[in-house]
C-alpha atoms as a PDB file:
ATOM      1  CA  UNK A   1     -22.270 -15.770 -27.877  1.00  0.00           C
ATOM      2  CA  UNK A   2     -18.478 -15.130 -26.461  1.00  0.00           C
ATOM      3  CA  UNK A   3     -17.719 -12.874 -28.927  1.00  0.00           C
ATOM      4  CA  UNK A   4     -20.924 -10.812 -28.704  1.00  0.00           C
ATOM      5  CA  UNK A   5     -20.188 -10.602 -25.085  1.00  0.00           C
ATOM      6  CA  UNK A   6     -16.796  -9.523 -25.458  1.00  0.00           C
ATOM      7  CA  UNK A   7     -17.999  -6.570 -28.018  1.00  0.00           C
ATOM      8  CA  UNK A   8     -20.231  -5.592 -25.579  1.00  0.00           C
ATOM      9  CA  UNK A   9     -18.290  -5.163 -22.628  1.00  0.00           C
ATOM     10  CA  UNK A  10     -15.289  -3.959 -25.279  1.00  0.00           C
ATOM     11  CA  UNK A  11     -17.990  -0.879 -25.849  1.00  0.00           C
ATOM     12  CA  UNK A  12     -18.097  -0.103 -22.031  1.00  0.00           C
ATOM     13  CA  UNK A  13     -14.723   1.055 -22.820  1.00  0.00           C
ATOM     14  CA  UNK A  14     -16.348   4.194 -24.797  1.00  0.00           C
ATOM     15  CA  UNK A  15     -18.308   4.783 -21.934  1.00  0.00           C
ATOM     16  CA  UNK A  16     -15.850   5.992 -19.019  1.00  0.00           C
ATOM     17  CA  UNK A  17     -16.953   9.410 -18.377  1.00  0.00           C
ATOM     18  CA  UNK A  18     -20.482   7.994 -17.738  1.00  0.00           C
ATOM     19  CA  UNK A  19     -18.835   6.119 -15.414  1.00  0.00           C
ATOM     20  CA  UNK A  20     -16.908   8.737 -13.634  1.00  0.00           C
ATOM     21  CA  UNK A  21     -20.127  10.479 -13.184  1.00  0.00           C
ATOM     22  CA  UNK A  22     -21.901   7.243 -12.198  1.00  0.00           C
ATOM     23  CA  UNK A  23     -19.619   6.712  -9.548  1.00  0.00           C
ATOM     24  CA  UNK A  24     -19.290  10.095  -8.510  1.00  0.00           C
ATOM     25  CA  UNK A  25     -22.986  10.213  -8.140  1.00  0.00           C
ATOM     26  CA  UNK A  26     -23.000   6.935  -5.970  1.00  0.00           C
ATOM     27  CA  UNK A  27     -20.766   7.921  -3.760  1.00  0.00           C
ATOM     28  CA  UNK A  28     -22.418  11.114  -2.902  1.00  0.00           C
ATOM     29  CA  UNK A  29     -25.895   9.581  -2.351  1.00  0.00           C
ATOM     30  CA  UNK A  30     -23.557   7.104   0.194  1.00  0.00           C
ATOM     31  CA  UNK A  31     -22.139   9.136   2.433  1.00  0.00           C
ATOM     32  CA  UNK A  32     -24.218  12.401   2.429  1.00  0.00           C
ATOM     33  CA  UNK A  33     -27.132  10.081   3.397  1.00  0.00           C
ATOM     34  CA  UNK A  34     -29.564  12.077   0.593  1.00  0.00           C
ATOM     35  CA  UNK A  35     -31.580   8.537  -0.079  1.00  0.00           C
ATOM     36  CA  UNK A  36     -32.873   5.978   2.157  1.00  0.00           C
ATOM     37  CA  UNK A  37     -30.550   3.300   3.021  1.00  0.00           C
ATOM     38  CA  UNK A  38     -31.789   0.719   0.009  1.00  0.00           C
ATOM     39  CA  UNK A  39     -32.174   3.625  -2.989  1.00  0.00           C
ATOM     40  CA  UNK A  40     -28.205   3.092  -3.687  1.00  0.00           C
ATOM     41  CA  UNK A  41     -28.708  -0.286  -4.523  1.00  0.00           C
ATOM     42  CA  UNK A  42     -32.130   0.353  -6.743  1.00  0.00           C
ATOM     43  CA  UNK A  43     -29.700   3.596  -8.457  1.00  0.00           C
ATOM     44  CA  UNK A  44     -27.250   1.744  -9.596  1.00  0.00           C
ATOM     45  CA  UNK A  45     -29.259  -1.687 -10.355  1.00  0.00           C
ATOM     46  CA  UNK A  46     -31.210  -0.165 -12.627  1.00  0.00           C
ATOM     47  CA  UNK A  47     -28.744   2.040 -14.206  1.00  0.00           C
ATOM     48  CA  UNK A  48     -26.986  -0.626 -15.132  1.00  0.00           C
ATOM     49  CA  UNK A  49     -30.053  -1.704 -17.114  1.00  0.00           C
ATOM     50  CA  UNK A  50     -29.589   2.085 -19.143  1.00  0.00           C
ATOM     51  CA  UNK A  51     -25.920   0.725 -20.164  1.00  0.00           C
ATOM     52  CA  UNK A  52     -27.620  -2.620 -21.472  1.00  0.00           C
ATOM     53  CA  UNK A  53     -29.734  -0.595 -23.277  1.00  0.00           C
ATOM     54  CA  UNK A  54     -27.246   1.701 -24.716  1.00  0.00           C
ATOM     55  CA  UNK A  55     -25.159  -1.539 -26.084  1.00  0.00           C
ATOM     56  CA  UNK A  56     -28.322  -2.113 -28.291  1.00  0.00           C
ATOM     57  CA  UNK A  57     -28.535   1.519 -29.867  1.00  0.00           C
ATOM     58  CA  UNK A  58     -24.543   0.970 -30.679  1.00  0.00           C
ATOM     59  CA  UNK A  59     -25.243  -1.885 -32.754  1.00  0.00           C
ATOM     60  CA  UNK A  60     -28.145  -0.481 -34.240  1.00  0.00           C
ATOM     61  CA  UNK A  61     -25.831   2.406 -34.859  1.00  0.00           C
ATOM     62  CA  UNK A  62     -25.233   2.414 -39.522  1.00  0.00           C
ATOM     63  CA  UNK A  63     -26.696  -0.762 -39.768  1.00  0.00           C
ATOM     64  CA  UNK A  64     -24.471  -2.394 -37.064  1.00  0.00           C
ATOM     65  CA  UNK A  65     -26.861  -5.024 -36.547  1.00  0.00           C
ATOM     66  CA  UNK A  66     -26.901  -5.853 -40.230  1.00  0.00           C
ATOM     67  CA  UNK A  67     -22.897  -6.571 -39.976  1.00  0.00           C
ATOM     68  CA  UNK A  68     -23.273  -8.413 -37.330  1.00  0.00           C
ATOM     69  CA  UNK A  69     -25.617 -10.682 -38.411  1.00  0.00           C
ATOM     70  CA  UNK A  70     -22.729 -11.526 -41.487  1.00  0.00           C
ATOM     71  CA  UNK A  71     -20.395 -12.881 -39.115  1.00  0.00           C
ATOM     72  CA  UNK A  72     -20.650 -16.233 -37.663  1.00  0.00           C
ATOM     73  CA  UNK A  73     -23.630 -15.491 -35.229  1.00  0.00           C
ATOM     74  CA  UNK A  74     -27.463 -15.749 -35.264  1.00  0.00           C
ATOM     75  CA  UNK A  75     -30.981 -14.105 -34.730  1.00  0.00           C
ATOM     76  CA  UNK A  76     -31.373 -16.213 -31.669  1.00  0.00           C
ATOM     77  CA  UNK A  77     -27.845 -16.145 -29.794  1.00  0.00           C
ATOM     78  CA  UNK A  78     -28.010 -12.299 -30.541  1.00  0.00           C
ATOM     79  CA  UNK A  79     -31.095 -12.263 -28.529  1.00  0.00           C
ATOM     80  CA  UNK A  80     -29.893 -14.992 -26.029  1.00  0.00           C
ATOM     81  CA  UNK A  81     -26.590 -12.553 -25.297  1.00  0.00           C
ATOM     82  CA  UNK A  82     -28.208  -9.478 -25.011  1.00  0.00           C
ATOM     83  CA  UNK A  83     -30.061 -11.419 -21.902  1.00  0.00           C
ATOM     84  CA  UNK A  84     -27.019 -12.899 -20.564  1.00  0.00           C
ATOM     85  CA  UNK A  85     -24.661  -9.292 -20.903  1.00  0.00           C
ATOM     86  CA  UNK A  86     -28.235  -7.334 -19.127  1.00  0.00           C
ATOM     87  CA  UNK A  87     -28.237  -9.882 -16.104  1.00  0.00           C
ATOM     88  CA  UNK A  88     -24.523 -10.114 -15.959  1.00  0.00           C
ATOM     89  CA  UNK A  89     -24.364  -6.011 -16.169  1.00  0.00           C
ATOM     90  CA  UNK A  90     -26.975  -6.047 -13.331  1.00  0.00           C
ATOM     91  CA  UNK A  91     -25.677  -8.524 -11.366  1.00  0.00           C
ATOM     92  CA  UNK A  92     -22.018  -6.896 -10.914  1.00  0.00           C
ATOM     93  CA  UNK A  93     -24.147  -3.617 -10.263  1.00  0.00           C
ATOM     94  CA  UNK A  94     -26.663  -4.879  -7.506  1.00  0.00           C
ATOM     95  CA  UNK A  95     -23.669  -7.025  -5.554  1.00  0.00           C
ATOM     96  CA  UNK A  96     -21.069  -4.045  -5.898  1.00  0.00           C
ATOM     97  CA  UNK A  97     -23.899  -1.672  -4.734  1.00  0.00           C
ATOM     98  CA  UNK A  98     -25.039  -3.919  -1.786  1.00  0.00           C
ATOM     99  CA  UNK A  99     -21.593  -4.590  -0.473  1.00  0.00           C
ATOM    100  CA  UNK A 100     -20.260  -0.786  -0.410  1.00  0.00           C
ATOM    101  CA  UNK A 101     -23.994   0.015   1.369  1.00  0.00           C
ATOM    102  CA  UNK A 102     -23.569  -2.970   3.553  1.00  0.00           C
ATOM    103  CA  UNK A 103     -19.831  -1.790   4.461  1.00  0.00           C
ATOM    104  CA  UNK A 104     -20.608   1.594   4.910  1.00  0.00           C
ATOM    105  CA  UNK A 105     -23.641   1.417   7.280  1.00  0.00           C
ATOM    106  CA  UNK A 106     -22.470  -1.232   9.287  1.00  0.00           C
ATOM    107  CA  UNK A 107     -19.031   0.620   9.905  1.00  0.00           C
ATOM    108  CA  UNK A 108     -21.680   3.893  11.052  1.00  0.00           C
ATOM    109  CA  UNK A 109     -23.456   1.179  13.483  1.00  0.00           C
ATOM    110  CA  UNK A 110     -26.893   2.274  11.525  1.00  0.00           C
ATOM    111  CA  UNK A 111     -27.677  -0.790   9.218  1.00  0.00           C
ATOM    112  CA  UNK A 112     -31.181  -2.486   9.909  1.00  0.00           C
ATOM    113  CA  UNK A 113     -31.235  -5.985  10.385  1.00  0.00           C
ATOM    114  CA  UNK A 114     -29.077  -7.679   8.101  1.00  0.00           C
ATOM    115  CA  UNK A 115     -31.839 -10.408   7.363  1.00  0.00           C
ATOM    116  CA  UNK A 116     -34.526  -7.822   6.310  1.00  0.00           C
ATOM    117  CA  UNK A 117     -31.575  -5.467   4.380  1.00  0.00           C
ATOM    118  CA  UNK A 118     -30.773  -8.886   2.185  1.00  0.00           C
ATOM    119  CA  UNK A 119     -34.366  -9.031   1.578  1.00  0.00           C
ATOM    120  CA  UNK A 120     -34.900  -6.119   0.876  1.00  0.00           C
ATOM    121  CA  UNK A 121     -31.807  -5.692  -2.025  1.00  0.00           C
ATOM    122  CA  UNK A 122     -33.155  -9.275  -3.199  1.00  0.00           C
ATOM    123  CA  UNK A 123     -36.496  -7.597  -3.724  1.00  0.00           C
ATOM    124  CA  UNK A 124     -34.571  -5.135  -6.348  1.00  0.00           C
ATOM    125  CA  UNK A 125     -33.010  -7.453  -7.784  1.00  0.00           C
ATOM    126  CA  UNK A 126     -35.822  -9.592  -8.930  1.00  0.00           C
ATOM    127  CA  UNK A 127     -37.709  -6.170  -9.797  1.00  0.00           C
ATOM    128  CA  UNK A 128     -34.582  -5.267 -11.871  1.00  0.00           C
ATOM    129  CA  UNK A 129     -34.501  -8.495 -13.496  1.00  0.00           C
ATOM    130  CA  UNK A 130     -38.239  -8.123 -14.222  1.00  0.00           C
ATOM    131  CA  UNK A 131     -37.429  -4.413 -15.827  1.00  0.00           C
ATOM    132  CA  UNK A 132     -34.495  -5.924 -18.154  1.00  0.00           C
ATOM    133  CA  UNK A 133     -37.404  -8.876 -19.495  1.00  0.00           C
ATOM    134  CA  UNK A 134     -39.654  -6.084 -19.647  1.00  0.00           C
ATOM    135  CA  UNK A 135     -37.358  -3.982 -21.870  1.00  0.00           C
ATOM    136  CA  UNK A 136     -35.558  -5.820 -24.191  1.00  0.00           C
ATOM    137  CA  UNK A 137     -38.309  -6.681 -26.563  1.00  0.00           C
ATOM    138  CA  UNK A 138     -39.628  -3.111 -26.420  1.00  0.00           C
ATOM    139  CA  UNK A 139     -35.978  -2.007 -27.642  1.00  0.00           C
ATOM    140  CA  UNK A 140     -35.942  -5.059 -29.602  1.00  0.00           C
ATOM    141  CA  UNK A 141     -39.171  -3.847 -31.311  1.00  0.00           C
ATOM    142  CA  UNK A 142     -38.714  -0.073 -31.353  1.00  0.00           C
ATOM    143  CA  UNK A 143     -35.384   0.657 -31.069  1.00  0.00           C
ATOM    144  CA  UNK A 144     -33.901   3.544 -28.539  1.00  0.00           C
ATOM    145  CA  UNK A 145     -36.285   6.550 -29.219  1.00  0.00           C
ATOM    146  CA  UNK A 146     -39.623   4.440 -29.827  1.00  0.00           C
ATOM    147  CA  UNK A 147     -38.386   1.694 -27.086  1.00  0.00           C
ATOM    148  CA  UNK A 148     -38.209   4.677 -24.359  1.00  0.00           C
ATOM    149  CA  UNK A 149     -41.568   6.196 -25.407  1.00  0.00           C
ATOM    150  CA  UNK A 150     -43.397   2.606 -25.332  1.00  0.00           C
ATOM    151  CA  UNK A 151     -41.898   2.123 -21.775  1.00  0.00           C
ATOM    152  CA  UNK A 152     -43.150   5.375 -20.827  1.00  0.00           C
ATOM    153  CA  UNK A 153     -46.279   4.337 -22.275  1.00  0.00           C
ATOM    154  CA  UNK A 154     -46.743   1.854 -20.247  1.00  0.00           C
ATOM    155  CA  UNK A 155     -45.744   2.807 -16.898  1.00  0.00           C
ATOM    156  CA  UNK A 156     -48.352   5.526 -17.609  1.00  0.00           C
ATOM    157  CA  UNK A 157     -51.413   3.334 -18.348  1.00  0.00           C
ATOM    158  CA  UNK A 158     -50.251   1.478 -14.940  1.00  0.00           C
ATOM    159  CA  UNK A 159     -50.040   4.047 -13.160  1.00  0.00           C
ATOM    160  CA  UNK A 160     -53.579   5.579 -15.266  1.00  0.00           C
ATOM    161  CA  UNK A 161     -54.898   1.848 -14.314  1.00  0.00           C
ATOM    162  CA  UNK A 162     -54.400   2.387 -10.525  1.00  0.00           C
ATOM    163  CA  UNK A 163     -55.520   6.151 -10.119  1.00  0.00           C
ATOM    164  CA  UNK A 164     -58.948   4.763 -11.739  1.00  0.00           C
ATOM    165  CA  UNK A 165     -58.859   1.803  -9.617  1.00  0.00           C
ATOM    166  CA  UNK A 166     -58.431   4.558  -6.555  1.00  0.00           C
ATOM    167  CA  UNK A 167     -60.756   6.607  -7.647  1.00  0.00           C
ATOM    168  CA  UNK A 168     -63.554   3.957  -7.761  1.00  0.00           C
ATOM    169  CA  UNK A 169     -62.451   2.836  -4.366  1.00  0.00           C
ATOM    170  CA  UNK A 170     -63.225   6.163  -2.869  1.00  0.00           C
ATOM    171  CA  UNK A 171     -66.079   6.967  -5.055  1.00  0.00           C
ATOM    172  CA  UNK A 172     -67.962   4.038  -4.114  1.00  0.00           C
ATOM    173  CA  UNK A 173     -66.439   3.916  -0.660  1.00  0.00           C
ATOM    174  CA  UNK A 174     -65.187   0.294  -0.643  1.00  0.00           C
ATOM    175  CA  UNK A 175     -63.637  -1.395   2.608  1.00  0.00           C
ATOM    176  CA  UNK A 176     -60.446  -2.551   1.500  1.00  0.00           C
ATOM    177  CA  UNK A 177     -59.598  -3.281   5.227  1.00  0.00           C
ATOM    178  CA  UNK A 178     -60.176  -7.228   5.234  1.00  0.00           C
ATOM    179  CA  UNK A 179     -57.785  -7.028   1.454  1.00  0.00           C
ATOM    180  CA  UNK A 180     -55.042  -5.046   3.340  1.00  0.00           C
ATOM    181  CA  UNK A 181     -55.012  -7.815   6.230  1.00  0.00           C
ATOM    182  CA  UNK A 182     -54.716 -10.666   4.035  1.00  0.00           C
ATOM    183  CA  UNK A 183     -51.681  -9.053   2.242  1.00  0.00           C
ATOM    184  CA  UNK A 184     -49.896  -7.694   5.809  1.00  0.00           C
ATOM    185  CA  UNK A 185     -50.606 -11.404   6.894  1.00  0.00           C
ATOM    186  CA  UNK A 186     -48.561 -12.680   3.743  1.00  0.00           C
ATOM    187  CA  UNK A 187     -44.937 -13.696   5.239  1.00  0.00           C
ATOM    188  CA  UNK A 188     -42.260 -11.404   3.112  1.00  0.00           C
ATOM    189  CA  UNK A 189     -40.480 -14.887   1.648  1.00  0.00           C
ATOM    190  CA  UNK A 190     -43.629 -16.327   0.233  1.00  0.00           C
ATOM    191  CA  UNK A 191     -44.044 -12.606  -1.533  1.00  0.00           C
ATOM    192  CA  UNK A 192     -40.026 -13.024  -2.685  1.00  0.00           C
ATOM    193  CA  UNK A 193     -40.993 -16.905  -3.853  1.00  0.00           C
ATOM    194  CA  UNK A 194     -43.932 -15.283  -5.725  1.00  0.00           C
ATOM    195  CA  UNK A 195     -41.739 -12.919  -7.024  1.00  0.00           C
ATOM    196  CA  UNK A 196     -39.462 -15.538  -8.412  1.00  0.00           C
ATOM    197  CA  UNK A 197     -42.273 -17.146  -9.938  1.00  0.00           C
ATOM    198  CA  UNK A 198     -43.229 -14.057 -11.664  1.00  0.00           C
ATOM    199  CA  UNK A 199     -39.730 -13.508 -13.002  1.00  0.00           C
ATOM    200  CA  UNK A 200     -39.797 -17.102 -14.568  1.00  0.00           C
ATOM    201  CA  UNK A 201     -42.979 -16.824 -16.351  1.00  0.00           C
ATOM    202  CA  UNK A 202     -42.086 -13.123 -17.394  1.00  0.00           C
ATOM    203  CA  UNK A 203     -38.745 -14.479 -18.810  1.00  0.00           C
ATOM    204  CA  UNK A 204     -40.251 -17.071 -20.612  1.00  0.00           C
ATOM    205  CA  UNK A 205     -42.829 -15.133 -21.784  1.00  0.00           C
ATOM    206  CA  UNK A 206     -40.034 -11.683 -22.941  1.00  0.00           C
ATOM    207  CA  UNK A 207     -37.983 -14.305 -24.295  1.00  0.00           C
ATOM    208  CA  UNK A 208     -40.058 -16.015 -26.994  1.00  0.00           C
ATOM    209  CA  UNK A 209     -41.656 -12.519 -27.532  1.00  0.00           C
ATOM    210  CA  UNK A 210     -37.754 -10.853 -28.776  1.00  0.00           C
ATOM    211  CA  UNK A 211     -37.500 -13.914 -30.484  1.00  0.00           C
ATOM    212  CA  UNK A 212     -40.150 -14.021 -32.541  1.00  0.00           C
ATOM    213  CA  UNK A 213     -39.395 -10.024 -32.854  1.00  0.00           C
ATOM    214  CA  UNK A 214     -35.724 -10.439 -33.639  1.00  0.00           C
ATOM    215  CA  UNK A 215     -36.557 -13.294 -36.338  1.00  0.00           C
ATOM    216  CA  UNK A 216     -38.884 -10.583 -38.021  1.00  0.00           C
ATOM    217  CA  UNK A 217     -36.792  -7.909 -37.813  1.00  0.00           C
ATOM    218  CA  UNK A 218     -35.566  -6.554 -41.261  1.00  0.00           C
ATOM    219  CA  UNK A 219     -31.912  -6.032 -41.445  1.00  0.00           C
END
């Protein structure tokens, strides 16, 4: 898996201008203060997820993944590293992103309180880690072009799922008042707990799922 890791981070290298523009972008949504105070961290979190993804279409790129499969590496740790290399990407992202935010704001005397703004980045992260188990096995599966349109796919029949759900609330006029307590009643670490809960069964789950894809996957 060490070697995987260091060809992945080895093709960052290619990537610099992305970068200049990344950080370029950052650094305007910082200090023109375009975005609320917690879309910096979310921006950059889950672009970092975009430069997992593009590692994949690089060794996909002439039967890449075929090559690498000849050296002295397997199906499984190739699926195991891609894991590893997203969380690590995301992880330098989210803590880079939180600190320059924290920094900045609290040098301006306009930060929120710095319990609920560490909540609140936590709360990415776990969403971003979600998004990375989400993805892989769609890229996995589809590759770049296919992978993107299968996301898209889905975050429309979500999205298709709750406009229906809406609709029939409003249709049939349904109280949702007593539902809307219960959840404002709901104490926001027992909702991050749940959240880590969900991002260990998801895991499990995306991880046997790329597996089983990756094991299947002709060469």
């Amino acid at each position: 898996m060490k070697g995987l890791l260091i060809k992945d981070f080895q093709l960052l290298k290619n990537q610099k201008s992305f970068f200049v523009v990344f950080i370029a972008m950052a650094v305007i949504f910082l200090v023109t203060d375009m975005m609320s105070q917690d879309f910096l961290v979310s921006y950059v979190s889950f672009l970092s997820i975009i430069m997992m993804i593009s590692s994949m279409t690089y060794d996909e790129f002439n039967n890449g993944l075929s090559y690498l499969m000849t050296l002295p590496t397997t199906r499984k740790k190739y699926v195991q590293e891609k894991y590893v290399f997203g969380f690590i990407l995301l992880f330098i992202a989210w803590i880079s992103a939180f600190l320059a935010t924290t920094g900045f704001y609290l040098g301006k005397g306009e930060l929120i309180s710095l319990s609920d703004w560490l909540l609140s980045c936590f709360m990415i992260l776990l969403c971003a880690v979600i998004m990375i188990q989400c993805v892989l096995p769609l890229q996995l599966k589809f590759g770049q072009n296919k992978g993107n349109i299968a996301m898209a796919l889905i975050v429309g029949v979500v999205f298709a799922v709750g406009f229906i759900v809406m609709s029939i609330v409003k249709l049939f006029d349904i109280d949702l008042t007593f539902l809307m307590r219960m959840i404002s009643q709901i104490d926001l670490f027992q909702i991050i707990l749940m959240m880590i809960g969900v991002v260990i069964i998801v895991g499990f789950i995306s991880y046997r799922i790329s597996l089983k894809i990756m094991y299947k996957k002709e060469l």
